[in-house]
Protein backbone atom coordinates (compact mmCIF):
# COMPACT_ATOMS: atom_id res chain seq x y z
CA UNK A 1 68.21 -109.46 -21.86
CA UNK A 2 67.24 -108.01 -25.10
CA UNK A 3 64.05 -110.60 -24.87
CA UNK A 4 63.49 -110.52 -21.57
CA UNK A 5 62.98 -106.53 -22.10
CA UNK A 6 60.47 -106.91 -24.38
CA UNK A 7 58.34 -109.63 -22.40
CA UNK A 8 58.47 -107.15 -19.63
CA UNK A 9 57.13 -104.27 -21.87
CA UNK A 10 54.21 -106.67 -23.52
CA UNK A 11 52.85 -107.95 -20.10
CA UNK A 12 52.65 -104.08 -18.56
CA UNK A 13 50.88 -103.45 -22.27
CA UNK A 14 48.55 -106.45 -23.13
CA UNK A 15 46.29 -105.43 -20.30
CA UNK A 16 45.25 -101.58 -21.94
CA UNK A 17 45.31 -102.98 -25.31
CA UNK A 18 42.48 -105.17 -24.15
CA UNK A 19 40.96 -102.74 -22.44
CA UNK A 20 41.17 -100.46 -25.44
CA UNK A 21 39.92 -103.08 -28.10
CA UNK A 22 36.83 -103.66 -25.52
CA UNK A 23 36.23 -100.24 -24.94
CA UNK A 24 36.59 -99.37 -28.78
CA UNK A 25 33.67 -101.95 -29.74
CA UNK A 26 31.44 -100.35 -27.02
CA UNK A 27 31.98 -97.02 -28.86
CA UNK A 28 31.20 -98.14 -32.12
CA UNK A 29 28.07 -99.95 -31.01
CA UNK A 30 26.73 -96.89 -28.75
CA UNK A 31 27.58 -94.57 -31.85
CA UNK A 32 25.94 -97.02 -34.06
CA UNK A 33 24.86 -96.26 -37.56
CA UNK A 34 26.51 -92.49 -37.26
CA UNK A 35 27.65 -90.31 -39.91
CA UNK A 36 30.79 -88.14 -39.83
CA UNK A 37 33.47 -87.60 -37.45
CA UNK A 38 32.08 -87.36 -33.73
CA UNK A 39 33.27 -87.47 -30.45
CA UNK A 40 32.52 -90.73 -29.69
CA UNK A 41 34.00 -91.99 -33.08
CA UNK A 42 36.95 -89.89 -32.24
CA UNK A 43 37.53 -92.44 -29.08
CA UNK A 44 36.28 -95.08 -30.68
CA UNK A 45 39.21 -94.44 -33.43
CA UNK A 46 41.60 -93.69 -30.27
CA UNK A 47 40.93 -96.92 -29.20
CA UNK A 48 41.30 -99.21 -31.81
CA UNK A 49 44.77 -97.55 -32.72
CA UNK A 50 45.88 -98.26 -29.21
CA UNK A 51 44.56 -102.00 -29.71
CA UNK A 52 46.54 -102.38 -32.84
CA UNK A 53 49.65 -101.23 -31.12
CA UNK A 54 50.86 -104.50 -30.49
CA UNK A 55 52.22 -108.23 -31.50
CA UNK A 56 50.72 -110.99 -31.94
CA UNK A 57 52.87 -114.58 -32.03
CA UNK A 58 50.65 -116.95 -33.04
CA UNK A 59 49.80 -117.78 -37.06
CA UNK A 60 46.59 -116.00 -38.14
CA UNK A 61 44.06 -118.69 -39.67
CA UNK A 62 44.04 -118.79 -43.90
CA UNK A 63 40.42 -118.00 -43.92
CA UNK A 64 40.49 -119.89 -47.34
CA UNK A 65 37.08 -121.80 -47.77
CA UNK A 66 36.15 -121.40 -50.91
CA UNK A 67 37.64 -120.82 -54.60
CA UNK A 68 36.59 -120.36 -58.42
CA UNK A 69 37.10 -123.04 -60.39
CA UNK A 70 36.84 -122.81 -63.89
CA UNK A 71 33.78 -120.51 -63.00
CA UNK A 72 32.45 -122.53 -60.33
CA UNK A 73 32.70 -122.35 -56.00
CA UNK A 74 35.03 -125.16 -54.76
CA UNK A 75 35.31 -125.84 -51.06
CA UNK A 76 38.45 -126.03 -49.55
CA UNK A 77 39.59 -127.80 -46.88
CA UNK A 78 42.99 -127.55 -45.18
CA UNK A 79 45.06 -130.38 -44.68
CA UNK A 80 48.52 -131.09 -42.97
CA UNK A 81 50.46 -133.82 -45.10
CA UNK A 82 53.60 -134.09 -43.72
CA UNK A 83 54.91 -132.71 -40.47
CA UNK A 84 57.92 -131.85 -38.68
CA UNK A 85 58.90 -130.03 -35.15
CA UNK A 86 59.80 -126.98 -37.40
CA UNK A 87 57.27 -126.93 -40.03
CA UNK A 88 53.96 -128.31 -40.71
CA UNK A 89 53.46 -129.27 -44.96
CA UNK A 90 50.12 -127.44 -45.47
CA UNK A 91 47.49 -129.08 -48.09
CA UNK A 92 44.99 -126.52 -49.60
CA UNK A 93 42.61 -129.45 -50.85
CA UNK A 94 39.42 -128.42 -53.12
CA UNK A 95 36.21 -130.63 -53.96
CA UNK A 96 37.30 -130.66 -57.91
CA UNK A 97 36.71 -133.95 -59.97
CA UNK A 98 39.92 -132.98 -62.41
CA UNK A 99 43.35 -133.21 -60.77
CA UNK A 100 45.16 -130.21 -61.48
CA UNK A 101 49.16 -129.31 -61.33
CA UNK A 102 50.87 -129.81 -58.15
CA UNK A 103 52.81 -126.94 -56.76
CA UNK A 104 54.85 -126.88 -53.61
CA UNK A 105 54.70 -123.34 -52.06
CA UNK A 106 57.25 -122.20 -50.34
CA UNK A 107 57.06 -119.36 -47.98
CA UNK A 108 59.29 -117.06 -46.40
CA UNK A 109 60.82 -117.86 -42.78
CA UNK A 110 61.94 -114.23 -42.46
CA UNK A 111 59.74 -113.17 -39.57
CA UNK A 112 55.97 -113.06 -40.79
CA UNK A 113 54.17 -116.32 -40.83
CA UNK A 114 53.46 -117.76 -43.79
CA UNK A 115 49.54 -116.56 -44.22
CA UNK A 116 51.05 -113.65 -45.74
CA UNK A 117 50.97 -115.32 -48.72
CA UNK A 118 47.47 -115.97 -48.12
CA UNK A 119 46.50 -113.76 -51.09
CA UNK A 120 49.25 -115.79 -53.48
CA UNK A 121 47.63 -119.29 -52.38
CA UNK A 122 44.03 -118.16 -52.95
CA UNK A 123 45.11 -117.18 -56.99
CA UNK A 124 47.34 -119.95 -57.15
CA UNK A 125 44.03 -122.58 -56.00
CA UNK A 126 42.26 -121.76 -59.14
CA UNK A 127 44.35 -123.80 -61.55
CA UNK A 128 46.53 -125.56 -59.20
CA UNK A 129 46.76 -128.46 -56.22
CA UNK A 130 48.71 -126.48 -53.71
CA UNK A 131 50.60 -127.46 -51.21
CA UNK A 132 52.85 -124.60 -48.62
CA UNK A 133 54.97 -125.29 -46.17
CA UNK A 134 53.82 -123.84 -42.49
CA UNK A 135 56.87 -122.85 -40.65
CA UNK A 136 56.63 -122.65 -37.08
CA UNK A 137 56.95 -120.09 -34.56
CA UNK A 138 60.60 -121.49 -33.22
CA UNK A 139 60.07 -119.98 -29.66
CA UNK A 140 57.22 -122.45 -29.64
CA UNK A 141 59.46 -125.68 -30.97
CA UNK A 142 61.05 -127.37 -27.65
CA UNK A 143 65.10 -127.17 -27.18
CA UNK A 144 65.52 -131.04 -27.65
CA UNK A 145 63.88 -130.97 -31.08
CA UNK A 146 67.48 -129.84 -32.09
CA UNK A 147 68.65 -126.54 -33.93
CA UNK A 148 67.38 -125.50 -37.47
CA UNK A 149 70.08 -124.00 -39.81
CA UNK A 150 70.33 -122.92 -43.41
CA UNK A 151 71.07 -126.59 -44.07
CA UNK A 152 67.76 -127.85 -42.02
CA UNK A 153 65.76 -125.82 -44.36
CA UNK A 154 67.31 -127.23 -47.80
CA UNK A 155 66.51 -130.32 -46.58
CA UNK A 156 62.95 -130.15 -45.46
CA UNK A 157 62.38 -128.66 -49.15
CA UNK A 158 63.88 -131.78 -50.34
CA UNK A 159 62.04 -134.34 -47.95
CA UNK A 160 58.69 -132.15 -48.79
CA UNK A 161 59.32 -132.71 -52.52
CA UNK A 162 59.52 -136.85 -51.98
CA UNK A 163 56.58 -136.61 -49.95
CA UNK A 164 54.67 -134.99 -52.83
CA UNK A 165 56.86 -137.21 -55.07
CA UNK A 166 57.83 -136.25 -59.11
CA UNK A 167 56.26 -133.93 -61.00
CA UNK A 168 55.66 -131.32 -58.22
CA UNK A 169 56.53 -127.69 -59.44
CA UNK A 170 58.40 -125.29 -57.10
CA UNK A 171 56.96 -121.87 -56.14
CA UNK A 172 59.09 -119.60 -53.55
CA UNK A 173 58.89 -115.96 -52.98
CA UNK A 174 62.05 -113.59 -51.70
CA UNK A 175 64.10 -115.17 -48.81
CA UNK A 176 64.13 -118.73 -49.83
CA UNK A 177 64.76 -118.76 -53.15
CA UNK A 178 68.17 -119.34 -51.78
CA UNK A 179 66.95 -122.56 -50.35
CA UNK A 180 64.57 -123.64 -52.87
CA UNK A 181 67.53 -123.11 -55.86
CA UNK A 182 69.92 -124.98 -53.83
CA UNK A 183 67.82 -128.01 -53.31
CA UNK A 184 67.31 -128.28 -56.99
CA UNK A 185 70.77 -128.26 -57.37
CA UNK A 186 71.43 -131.08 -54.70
CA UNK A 187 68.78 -133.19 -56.14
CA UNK A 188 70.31 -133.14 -59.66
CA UNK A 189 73.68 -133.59 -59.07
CA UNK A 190 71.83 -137.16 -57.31
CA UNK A 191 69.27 -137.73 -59.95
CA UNK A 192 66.89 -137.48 -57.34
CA UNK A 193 63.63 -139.21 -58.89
CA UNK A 194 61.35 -136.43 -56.93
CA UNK A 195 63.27 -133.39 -58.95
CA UNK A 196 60.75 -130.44 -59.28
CA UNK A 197 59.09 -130.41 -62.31
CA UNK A 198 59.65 -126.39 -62.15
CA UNK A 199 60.70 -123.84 -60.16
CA UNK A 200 59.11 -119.96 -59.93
CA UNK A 201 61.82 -117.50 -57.97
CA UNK A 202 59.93 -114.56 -57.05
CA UNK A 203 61.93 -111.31 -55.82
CA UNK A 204 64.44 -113.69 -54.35
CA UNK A 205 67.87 -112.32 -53.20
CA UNK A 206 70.20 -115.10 -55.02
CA UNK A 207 72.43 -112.22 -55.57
CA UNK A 208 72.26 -109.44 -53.62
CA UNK A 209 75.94 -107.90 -55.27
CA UNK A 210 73.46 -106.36 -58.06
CA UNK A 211 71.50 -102.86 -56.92
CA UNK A 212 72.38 -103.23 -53.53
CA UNK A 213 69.43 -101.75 -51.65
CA UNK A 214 68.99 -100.25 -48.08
CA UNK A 215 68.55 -103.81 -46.29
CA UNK A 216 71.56 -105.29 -48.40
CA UNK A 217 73.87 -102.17 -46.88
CA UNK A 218 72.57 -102.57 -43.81
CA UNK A 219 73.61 -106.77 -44.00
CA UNK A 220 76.72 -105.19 -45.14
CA UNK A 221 76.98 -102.61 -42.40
CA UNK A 222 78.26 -104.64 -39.70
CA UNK A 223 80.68 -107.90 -38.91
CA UNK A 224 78.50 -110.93 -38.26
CA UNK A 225 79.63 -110.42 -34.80
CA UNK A 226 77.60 -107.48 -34.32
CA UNK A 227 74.28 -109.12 -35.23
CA UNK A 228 75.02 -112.37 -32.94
CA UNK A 229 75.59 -109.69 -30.08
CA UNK A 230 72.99 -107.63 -30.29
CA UNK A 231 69.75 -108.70 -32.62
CA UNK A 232 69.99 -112.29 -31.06
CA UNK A 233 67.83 -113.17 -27.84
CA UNK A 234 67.32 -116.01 -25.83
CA UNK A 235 63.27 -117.29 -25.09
CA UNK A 236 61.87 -116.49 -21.97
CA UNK A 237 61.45 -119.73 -19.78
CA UNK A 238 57.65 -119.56 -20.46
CA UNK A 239 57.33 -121.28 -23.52
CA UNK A 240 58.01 -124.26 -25.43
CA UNK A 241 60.96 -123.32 -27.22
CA UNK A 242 62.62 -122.09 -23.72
CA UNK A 243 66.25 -121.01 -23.82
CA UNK A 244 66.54 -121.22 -27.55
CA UNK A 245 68.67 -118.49 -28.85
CA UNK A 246 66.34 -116.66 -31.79
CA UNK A 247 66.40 -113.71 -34.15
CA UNK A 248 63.21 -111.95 -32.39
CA UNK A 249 60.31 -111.20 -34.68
CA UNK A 250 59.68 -108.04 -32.95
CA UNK A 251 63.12 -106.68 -33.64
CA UNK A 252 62.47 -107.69 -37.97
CA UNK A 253 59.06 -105.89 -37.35
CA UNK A 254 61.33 -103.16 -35.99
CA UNK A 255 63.60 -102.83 -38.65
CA UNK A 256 60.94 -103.72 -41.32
CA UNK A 257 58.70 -100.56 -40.06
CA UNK A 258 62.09 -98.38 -40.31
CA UNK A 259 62.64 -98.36 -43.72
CA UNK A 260 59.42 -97.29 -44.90
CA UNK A 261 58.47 -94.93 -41.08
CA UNK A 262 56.75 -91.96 -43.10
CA UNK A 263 54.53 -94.21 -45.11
CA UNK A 264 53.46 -96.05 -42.11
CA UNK A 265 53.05 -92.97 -40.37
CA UNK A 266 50.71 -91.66 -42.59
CA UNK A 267 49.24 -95.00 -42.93
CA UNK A 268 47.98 -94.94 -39.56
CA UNK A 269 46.90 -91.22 -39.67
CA UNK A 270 44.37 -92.09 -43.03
CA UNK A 271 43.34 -95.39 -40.94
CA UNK A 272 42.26 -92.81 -37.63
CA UNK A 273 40.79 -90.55 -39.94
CA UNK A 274 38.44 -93.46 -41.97
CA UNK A 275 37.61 -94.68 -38.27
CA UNK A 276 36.59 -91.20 -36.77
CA UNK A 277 34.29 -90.72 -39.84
CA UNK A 278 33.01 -94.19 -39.78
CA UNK A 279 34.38 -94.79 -43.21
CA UNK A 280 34.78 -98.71 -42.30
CA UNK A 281 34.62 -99.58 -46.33
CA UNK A 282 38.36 -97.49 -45.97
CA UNK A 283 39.35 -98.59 -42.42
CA UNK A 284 38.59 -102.25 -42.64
CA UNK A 285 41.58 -103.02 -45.61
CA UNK A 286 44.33 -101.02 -43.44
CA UNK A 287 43.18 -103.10 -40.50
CA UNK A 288 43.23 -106.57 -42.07
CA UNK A 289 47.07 -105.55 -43.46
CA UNK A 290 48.30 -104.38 -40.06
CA UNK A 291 46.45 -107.36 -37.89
CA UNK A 292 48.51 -109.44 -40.30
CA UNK A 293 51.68 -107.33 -40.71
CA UNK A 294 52.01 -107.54 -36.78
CA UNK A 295 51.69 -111.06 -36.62
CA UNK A 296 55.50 -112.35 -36.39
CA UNK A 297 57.19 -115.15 -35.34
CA UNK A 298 60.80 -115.97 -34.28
CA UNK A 299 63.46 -117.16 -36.13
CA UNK A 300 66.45 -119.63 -35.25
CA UNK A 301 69.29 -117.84 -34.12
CA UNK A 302 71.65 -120.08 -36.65
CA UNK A 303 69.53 -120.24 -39.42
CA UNK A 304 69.05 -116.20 -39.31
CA UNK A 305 72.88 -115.64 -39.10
CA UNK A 306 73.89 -118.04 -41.50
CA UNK A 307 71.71 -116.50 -43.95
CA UNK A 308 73.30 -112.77 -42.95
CA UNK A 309 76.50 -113.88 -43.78
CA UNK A 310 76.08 -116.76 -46.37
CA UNK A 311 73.59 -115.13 -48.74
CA UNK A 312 73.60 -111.17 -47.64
CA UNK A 313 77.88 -111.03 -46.85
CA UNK A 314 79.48 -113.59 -48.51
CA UNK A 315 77.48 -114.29 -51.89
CA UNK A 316 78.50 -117.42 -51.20
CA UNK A 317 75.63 -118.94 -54.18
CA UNK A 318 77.08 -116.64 -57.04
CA UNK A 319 80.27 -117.34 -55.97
CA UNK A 320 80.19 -120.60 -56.48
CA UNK A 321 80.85 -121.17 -52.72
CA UNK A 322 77.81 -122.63 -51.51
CA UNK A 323 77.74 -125.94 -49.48
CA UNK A 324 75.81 -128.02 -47.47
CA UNK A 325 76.35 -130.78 -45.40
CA UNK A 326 79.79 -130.62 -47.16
CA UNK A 327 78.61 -130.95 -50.38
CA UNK A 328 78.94 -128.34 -53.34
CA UNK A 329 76.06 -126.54 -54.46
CA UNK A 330 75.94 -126.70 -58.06
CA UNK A 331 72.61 -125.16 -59.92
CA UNK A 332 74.91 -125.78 -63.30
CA UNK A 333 73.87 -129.02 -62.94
CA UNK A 334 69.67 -128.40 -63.19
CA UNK A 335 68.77 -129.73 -66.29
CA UNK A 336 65.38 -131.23 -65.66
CA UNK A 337 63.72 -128.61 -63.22
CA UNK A 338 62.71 -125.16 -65.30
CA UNK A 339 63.08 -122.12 -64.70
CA UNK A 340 60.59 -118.77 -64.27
CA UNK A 341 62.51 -115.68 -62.30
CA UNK A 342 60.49 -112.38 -61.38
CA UNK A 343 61.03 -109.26 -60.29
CA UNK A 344 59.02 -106.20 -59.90
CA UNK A 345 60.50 -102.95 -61.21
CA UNK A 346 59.98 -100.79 -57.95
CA UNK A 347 60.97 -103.53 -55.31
CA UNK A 348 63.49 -101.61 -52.71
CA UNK A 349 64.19 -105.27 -50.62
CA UNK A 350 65.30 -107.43 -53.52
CA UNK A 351 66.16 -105.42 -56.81
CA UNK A 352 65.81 -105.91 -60.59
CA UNK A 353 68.57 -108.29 -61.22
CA UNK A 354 69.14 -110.14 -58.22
CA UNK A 355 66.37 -112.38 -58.79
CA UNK A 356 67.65 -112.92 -62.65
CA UNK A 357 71.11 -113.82 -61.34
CA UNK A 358 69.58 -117.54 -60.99
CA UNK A 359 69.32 -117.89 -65.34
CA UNK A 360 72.81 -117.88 -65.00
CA UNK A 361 74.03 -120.09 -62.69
CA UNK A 362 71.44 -122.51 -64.10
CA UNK A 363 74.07 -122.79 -66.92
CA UNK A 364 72.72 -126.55 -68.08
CA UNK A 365 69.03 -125.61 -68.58
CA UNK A 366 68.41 -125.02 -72.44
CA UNK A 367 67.23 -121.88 -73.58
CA UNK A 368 63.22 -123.16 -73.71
CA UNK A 369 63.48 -123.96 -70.24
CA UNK A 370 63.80 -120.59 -68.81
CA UNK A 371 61.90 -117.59 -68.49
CA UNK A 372 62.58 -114.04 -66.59
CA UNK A 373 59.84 -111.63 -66.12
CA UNK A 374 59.84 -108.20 -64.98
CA UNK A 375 56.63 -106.68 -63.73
CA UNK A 376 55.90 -102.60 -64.34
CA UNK A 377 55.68 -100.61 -61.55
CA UNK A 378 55.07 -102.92 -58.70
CA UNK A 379 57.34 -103.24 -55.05
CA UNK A 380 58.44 -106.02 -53.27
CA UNK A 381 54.78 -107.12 -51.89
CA UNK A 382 53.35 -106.10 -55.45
CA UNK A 383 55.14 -109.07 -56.71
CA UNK A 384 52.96 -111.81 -55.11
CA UNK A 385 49.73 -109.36 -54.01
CA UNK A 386 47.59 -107.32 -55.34
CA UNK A 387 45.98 -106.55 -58.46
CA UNK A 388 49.04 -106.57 -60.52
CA UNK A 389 49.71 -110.43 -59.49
CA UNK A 390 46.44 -111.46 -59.53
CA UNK A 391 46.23 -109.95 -63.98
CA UNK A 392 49.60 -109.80 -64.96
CA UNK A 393 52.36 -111.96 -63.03
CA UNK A 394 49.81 -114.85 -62.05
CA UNK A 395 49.28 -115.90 -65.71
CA UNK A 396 52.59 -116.12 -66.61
CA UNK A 397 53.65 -118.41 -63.36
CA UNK A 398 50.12 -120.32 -64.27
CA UNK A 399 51.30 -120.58 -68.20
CA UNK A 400 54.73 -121.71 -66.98
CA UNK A 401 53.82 -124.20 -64.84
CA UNK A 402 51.55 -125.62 -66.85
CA UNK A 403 53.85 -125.83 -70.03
CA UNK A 404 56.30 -127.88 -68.05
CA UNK A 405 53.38 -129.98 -66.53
């Protein structure tokens, strides 16, 4: 029912948020070239909050066209490689005569699609070939195509990496560092030929014992049982992916908005403000963020509650526990594939330390193949956004991948 309730609650909504964003744009246009608050930019602003009020599930486009190449424009053209019914193996290809390193991007499947690490890709294009894996929306993969676990998504980084073939250099940021360490691991212990040249963990949670923060207590809160029975829905007939049980994205969005309520709050109180006093230069950022932020996609019931109690309850990774298919997961056994961990100093989702936790359990890599960095006074987001990545983390990933090249 828990889905069901919020289809029912969308359809009676979709129709005045439509009506709002329609009747928004007429204000702005009839008020035109205005200074200062007015009434009619007081509706307009009215408006477009209402608008925003709402989900969207369907991936927002890149929007990457172009990048700087060693000072000069380079088109880009997006490219799907590889696909499968759960993810789609994204090619950012640029019109550049030299090749450059090949990195293998993967993003989060924690609720928000993967174009928010749109701003990570565009920095990353500049001195890299980069590839990122897609997920889907699951409500819109069909029941037959099977279930998608914990395990599923070790192995589609391993069949994405012998697509791309050897050489390719790992780059994940927070939730699947899990993933992405443990298919390293699986691929040594088989001297896999197609072992990642490198791999970058970025404010990953491979052990989340360490500075426990507000979303590790609240994985910690509860028996598994208690998430299965009430965070877990079932898709509406409707769509593609009808009657697959799913982790909604509107209930991560939920809890995601929780934890940080005041700052939104006030978020959206500057953004009405900017709009009322047609300060679009200030509006138009806060927009882009939320039109993205409330863009969220469903994941597999399994895969979500595995990863509750594997990574978030058990510690199974640091514990040595680990396993899939049956097999032992073993990072002591990496000797090939370097390592870069960071972490960002203010981050309140995956703390200083749990990130690091990787440099030791990759026991066999020798000292010159790994690195840990900690970035001043940057959050969670600030790890892989913003100025701060863009000057100070982004050279160091760049330096490191290009070292072990």
């Amino acid at each position: 029912m828990l889905y069901q309730a919020y289809q029912a609650c969308a359809d009676a909504t979709d129709p005045v948020r439509s009506m709002a964003r329609a009747l928004a744009a007429a204000s702005s246009r009839f008020n035109d070239g205005a200074v200062g608050e007015s009434p009619i930019q007081r509706v307009a602003a009215a408006y477009e909050l209402m608008a925003l009020a709402g989900l969207s599930h369907h991936r927002p486009d890149y929007g990457i066209t172009t990048v700087e190449v060693d000072g000069e424009p380079a088109a880009v053209h997006e490219e799907i490689v590889h696909r499968t019914p759960f993810c789609s193996l994204l090619r950012f290809r640029k019109d550049t005569p030299n090749p450059q390193p090949r990195v293998l991007m993967v993003a989060p499947l924690s609720g928000h699609f993967a174009t928010l690490l749109r701003g990570t890709v565009r920095t990353m294009l500049q001195d890299h070939d980069v590839y990122l894996t897609d997920w889907h929306n699951i409500r819109d993969v069909p029941l037959m195509a099977g279930r998608f676990d914990l395990d599923d998504f070790i192995e589609h980084i391993i069949a994405f990496l012998e697509v791309l073939g050897p050489g390719t250099h790992l780059v994940s940021v927070c939730q699947p560092t899990v993933g992405v360490l443990a298919a390293a691991a699986l691929m040594a212990a088989d001297q896999h030929p197609a072992q990642a040249a490198s791999m970058t963990l970025m404010a990953g949670p491979i052990d989340t014992r360490i500075n426990p923060t507000q979303v590790n207590e609240l994985a910690q809160s509860k028996p598994i049982e208690w998430f299965e029975r009430n965070l877990i829905g079932t898709v509406p007939r409707r769509y593609t992916g009808a009657l697959r049980r799913v982790y909604p994205g509107f209930v991560q969005l939920a809890a995601f908005m929780s934890m940080n309520l005041p700052r939104h709050a006030k978020t959206f109180l500057d953004l009405r403000g900017h709009l009322a006093n047609g300060d679009l230069d200030k509006a138009e950022p806060i927009l882009t963020f939320y039109h993205e932020y409330f863009a969220m996609m469903d994941l597999p019931a399994e895969f979500y509650l595995q990863t509750i109690r594997g990574v978030f309850q058990d510690h199974l990774l640091p514990l040595g526990q680990l396993t899939s298919r049956g097999r032992p997961v073993e990072p002591g056994k990496i000797r090939r594939t370097a390592l870069l961990t960071v972490e960002g100093e203010k981050d309140d989702i995956c703390a200083i330390g749990q990130t690091l936790a990787a440099q030791d359990l990759c026991s066999g890599l020798m000292p010159y193949r790994k690195q840990h960095h900690v970035q001043a006074g940057v959050g969670h987001y600030g790890v892989f956004n913003g100025r701060r990545w863009q000057q100070q983390i982004y050279p160091r990933v760049r330096d490191f991948i290009h070292s072990h090249d």
